[in-house]
PDB file of N, CA and C in Angstrom:
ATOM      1  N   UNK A   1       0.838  -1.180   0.000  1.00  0.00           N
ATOM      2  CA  UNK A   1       0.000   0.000   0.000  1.00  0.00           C
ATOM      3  C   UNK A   1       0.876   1.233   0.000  1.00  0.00           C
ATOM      4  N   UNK A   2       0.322   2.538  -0.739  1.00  0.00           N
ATOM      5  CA  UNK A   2       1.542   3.426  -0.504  1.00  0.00           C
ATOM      6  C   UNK A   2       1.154   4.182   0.585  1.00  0.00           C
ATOM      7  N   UNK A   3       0.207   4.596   1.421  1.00  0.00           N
ATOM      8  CA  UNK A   3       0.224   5.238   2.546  1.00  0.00           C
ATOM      9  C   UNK A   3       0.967   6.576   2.505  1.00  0.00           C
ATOM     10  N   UNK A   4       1.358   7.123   1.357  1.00  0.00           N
ATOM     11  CA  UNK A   4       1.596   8.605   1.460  1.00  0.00           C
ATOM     12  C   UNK A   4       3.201   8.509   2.115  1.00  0.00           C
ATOM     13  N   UNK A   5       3.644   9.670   2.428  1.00  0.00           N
ATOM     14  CA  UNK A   5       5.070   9.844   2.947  1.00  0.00           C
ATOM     15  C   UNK A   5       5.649  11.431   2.356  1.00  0.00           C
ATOM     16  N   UNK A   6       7.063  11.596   3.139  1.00  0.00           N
ATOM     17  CA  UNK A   6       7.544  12.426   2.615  1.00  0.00           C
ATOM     18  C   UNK A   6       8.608  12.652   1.547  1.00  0.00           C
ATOM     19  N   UNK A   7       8.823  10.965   1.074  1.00  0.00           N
ATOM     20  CA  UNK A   7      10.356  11.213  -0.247  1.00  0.00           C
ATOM     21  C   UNK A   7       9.567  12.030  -1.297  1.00  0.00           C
ATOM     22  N   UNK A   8      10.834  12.582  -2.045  1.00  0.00           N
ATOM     23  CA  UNK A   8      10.123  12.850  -3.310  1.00  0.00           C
ATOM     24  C   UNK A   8       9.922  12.037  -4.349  1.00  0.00           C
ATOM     25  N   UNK A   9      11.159  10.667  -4.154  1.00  0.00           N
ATOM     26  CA  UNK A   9      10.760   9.580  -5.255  1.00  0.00           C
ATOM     27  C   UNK A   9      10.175   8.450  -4.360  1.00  0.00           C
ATOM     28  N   UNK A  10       9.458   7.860  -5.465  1.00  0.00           N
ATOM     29  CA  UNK A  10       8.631   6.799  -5.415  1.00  0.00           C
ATOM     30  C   UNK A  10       9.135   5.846  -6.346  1.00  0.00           C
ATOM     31  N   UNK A  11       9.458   4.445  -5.877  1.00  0.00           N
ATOM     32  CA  UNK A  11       9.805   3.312  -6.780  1.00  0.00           C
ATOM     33  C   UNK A  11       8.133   2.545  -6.642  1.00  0.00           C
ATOM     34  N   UNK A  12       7.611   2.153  -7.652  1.00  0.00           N
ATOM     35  CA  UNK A  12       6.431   0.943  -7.653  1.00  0.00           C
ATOM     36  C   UNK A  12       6.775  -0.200  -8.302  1.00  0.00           C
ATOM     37  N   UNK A  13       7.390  -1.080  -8.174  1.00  0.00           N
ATOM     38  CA  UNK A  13       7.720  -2.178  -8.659  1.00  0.00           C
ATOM     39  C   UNK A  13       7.058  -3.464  -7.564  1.00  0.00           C
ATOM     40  N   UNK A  14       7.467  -4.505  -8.234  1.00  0.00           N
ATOM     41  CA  UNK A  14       7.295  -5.638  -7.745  1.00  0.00           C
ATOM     42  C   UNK A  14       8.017  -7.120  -7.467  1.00  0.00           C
ATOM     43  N   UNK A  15       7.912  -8.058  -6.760  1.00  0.00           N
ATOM     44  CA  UNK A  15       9.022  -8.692  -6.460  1.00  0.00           C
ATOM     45  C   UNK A  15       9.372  -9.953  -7.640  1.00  0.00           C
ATOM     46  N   UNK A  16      10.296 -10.020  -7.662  1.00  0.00           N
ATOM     47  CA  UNK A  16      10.639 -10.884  -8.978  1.00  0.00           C
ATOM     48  C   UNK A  16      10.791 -10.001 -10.145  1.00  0.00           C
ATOM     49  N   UNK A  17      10.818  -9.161 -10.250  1.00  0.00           N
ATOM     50  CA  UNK A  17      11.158  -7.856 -11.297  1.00  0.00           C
ATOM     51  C   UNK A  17      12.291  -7.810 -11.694  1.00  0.00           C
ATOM     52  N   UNK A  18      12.951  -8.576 -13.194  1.00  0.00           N
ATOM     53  CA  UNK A  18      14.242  -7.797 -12.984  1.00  0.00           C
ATOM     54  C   UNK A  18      14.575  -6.233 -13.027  1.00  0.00           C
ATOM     55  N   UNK A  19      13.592  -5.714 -13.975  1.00  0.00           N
ATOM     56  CA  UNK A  19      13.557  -4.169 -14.174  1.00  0.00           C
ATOM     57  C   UNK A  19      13.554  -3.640 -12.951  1.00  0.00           C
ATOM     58  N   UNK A  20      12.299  -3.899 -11.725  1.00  0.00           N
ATOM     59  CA  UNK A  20      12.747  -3.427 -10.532  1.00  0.00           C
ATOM     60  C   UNK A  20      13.842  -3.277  -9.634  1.00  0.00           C
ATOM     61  N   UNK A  21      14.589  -4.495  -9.813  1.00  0.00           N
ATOM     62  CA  UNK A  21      15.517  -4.625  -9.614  1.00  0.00           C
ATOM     63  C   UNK A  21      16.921  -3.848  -9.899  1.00  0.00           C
ATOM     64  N   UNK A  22      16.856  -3.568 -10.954  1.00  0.00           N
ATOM     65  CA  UNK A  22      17.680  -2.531 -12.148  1.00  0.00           C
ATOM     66  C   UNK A  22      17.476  -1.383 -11.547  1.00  0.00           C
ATOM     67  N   UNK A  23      16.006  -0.910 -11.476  1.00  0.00           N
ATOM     68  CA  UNK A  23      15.686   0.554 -11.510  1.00  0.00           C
ATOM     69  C   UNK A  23      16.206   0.910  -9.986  1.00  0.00           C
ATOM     70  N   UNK A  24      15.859  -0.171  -8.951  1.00  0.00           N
ATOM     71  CA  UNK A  24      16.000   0.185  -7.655  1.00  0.00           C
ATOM     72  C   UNK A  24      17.475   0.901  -7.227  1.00  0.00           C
ATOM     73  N   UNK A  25      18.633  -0.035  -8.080  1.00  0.00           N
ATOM     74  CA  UNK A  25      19.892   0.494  -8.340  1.00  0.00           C
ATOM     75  C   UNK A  25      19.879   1.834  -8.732  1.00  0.00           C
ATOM     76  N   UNK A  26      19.390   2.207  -9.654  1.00  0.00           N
ATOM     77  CA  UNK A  26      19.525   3.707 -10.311  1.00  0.00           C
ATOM     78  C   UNK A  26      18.891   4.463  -9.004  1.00  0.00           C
ATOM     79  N   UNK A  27      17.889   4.115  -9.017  1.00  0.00           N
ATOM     80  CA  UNK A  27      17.449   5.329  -8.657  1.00  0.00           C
ATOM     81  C   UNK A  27      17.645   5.395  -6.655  1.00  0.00           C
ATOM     82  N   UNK A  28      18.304   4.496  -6.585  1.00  0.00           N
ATOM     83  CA  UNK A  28      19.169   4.479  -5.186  1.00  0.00           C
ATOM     84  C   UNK A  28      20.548   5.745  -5.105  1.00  0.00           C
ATOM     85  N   UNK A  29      21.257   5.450  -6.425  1.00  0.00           N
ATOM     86  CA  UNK A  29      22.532   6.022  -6.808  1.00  0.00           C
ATOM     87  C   UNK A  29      21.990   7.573  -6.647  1.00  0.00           C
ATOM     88  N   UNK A  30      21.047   7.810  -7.704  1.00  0.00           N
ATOM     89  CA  UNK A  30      20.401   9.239  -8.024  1.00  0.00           C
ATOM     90  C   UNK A  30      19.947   9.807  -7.123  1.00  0.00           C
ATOM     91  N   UNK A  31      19.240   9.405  -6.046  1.00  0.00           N
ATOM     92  CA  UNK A  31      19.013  10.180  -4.725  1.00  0.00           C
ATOM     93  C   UNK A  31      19.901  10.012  -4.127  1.00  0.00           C
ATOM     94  N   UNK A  32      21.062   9.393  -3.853  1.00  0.00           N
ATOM     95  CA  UNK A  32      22.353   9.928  -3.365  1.00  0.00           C
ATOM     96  C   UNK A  32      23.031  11.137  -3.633  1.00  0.00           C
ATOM     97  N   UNK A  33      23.330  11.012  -5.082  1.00  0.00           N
ATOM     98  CA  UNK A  33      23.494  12.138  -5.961  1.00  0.00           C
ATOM     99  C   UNK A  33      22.859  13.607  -5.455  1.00  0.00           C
ATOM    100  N   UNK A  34      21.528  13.222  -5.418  1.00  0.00           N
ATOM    101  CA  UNK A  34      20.636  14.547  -5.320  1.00  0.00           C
ATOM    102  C   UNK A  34      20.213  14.615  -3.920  1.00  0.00           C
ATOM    103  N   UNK A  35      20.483  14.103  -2.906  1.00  0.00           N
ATOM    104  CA  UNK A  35      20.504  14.022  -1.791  1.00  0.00           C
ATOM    105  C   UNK A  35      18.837  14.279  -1.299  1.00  0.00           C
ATOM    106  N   UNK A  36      18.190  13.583  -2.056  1.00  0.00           N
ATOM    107  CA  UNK A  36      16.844  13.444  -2.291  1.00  0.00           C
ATOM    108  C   UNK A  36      16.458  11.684  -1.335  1.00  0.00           C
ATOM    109  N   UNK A  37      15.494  11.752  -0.490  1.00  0.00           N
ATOM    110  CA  UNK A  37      14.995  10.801  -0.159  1.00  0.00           C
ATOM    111  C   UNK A  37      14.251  10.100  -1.099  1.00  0.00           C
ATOM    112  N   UNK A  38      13.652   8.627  -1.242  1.00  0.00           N
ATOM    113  CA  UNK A  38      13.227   7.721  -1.981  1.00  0.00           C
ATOM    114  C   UNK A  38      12.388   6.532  -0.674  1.00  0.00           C
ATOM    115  N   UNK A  39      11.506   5.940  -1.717  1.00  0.00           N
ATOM    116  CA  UNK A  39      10.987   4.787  -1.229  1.00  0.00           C
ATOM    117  C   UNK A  39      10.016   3.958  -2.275  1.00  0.00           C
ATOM    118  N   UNK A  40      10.061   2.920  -1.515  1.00  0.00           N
ATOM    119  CA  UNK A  40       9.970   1.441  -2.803  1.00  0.00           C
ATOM    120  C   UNK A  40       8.188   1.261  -2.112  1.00  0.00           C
ATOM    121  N   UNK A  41       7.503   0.818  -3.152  1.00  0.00           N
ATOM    122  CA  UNK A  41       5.615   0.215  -3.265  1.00  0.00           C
ATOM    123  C   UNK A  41       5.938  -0.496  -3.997  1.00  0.00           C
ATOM    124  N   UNK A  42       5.516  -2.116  -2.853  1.00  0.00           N
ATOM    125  CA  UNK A  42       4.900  -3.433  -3.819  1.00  0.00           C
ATOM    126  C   UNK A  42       3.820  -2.827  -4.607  1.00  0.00           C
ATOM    127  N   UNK A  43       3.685  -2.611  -5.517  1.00  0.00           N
ATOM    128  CA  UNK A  43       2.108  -2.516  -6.208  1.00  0.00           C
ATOM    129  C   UNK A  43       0.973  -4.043  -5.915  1.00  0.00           C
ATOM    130  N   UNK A  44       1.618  -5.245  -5.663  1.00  0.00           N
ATOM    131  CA  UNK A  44       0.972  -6.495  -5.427  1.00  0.00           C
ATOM    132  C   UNK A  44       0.220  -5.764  -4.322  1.00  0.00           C
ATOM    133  N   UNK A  45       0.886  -5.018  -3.439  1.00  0.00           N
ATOM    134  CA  UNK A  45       0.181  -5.288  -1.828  1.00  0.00           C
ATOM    135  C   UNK A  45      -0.703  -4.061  -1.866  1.00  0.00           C
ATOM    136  N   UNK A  46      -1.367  -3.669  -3.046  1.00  0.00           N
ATOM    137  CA  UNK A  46      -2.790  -2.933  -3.204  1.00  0.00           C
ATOM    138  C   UNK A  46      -3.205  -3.222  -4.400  1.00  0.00           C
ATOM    139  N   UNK A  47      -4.402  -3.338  -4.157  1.00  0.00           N
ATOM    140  CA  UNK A  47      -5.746  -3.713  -5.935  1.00  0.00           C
ATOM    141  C   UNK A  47      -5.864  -2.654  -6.643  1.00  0.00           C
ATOM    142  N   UNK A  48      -5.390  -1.532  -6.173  1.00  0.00           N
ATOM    143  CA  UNK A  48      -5.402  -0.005  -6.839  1.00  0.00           C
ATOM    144  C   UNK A  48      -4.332   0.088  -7.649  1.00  0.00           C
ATOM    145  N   UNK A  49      -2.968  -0.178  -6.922  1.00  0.00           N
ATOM    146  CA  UNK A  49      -1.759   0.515  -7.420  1.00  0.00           C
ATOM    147  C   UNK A  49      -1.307  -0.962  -8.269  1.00  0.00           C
ATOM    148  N   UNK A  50      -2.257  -1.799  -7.701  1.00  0.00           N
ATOM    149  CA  UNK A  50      -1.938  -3.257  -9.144  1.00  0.00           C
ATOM    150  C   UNK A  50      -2.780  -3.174 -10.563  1.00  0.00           C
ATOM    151  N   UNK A  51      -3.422  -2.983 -10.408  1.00  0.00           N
ATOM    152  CA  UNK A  51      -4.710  -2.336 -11.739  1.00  0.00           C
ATOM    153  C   UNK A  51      -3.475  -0.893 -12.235  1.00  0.00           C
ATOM    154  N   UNK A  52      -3.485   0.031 -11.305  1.00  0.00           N
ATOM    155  CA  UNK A  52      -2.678   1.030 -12.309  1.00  0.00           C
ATOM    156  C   UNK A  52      -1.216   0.824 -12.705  1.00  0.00           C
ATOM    157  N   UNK A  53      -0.761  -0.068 -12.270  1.00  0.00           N
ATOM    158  CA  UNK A  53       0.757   0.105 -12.613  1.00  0.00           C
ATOM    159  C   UNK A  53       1.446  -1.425 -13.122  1.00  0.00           C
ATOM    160  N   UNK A  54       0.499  -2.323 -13.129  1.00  0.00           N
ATOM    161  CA  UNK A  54       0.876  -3.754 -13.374  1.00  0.00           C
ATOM    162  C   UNK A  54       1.683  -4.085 -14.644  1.00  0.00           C
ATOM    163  N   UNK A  55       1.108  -3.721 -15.652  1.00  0.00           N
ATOM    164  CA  UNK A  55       2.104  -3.620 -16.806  1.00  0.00           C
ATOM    165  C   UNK A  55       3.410  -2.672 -17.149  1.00  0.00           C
ATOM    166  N   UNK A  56       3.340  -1.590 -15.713  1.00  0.00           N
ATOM    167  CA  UNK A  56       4.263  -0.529 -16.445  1.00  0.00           C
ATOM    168  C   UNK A  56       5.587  -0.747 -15.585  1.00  0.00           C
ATOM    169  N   UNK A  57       5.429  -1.556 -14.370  1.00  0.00           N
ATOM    170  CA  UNK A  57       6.483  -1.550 -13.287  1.00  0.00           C
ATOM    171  C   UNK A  57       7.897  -1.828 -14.268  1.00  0.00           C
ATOM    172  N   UNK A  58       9.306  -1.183 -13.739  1.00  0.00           N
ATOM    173  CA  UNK A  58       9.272  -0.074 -12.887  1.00  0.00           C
ATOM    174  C   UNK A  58       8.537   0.702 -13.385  1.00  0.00           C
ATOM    175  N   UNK A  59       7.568   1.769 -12.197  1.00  0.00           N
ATOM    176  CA  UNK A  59       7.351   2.959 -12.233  1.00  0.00           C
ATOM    177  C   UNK A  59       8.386   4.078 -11.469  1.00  0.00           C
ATOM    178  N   UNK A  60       8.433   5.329 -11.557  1.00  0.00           N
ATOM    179  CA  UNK A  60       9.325   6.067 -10.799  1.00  0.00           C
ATOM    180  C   UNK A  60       8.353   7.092 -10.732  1.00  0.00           C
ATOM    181  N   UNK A  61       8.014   7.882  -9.547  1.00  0.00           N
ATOM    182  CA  UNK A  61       7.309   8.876  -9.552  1.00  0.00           C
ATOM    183  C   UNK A  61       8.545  10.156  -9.175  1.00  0.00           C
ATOM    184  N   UNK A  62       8.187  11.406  -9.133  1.00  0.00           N
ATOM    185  CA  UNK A  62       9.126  12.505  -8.389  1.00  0.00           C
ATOM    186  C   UNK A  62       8.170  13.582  -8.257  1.00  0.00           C
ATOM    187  N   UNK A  63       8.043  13.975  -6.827  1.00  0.00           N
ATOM    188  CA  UNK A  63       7.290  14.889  -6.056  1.00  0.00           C
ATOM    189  C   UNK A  63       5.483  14.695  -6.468  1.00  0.00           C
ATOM    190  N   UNK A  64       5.481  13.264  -6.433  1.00  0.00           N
ATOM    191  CA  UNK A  64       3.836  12.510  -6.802  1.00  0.00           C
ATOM    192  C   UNK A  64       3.629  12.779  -8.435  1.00  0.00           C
ATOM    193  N   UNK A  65       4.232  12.769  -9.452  1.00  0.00           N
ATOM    194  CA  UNK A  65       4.452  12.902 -10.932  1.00  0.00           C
ATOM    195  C   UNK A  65       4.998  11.968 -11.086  1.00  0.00           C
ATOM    196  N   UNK A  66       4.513  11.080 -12.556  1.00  0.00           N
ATOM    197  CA  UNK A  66       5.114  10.373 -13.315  1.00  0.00           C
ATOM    198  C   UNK A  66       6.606  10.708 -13.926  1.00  0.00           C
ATOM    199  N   UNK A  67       7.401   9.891 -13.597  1.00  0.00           N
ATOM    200  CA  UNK A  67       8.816  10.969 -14.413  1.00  0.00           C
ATOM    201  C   UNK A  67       9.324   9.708 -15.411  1.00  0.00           C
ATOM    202  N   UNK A  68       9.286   8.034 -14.939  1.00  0.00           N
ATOM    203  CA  UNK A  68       9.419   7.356 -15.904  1.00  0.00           C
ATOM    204  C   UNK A  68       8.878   5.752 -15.561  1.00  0.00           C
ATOM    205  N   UNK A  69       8.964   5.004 -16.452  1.00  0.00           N
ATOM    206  CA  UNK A  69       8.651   3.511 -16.423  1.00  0.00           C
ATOM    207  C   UNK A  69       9.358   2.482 -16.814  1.00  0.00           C
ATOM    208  N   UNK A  70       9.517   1.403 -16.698  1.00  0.00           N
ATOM    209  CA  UNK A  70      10.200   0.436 -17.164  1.00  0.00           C
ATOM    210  C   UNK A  70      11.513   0.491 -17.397  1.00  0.00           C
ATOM    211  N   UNK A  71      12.374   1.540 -17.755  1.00  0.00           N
ATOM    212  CA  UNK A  71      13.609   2.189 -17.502  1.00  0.00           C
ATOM    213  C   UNK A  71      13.639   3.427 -16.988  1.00  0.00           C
ATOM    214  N   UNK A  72      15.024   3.478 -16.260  1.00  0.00           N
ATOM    215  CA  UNK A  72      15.331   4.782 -15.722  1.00  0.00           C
ATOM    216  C   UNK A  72      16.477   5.052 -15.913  1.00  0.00           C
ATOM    217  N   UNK A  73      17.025   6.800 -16.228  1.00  0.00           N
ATOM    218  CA  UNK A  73      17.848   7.021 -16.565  1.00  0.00           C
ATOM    219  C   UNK A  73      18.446   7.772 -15.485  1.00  0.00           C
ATOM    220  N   UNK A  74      19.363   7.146 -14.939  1.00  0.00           N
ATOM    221  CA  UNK A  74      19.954   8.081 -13.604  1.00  0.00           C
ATOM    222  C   UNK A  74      20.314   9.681 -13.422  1.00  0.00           C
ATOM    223  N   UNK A  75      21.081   9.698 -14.700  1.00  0.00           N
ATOM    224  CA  UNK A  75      20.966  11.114 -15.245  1.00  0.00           C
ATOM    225  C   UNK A  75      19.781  12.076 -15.090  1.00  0.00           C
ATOM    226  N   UNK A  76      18.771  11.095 -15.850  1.00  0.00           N
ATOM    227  CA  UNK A  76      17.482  12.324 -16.226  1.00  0.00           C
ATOM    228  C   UNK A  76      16.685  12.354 -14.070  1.00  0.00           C
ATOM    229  N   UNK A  77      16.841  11.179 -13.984  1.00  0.00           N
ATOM    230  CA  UNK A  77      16.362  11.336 -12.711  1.00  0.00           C
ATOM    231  C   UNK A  77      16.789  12.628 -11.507  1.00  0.00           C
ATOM    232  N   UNK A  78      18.347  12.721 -11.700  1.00  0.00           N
ATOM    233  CA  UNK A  78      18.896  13.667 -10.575  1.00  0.00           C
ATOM    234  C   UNK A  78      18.725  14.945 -11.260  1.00  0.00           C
ATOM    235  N   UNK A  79      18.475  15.262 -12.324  1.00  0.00           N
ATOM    236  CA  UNK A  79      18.525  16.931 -13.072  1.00  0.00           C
ATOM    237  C   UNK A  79      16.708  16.964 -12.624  1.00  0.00           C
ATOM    238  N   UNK A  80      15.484  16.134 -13.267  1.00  0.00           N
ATOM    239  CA  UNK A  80      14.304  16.053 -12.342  1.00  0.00           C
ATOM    240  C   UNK A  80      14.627  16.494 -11.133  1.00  0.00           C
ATOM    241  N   UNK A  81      15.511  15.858 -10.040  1.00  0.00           N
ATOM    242  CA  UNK A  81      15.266  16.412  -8.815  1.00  0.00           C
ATOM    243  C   UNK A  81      16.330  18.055  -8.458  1.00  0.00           C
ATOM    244  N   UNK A  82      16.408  18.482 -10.076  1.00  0.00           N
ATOM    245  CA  UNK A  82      17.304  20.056  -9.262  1.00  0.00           C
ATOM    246  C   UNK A  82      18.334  19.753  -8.385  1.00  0.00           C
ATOM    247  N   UNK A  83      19.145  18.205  -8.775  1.00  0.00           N
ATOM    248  CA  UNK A  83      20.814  18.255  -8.714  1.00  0.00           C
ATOM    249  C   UNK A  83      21.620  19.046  -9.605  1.00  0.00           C
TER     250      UNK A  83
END
């Protein structure tokens, strides 16, 4: 469930993902970079965020906006967050 929070990124992936897996790397690195907080949503563990995001995982949100899917570009991610 995502229950809201204060990072500005959002990972939605799921387990067994290699893409999640991938993306979680990037976009771990990139909020280092940008000294930006982050946090990871099973989409499995809600019927909402599984209906919206099931085919697209990875998702990446930044400041509750779509910024990308299925790949992420570490680059484009930290200039998004005004590194």
């Amino acid at each position: 469930m995502d229950g809201g929070g204060t990072e500005r990124v959002v990972l939605y992936g799921r387990r067994g993902c290699h893409l999640c897996d991938v993306a979680r790397e990037q976009v771990s690195r990139a909020c280092a970079a940008a000294g930006a907080s982050w946090r990871e949503v099973d989409v499995d563990g809600d019927a909402e965020l599984r209906a919206r995001y099931t085919d697209l995982v990875p998702v990446v949100t930044v400041d509750g906006r779509h910024h990308a899917h299925w790949r992420v570009s570490e680059t484009d991610l930290v200039a998004a967050l005004g590194a």
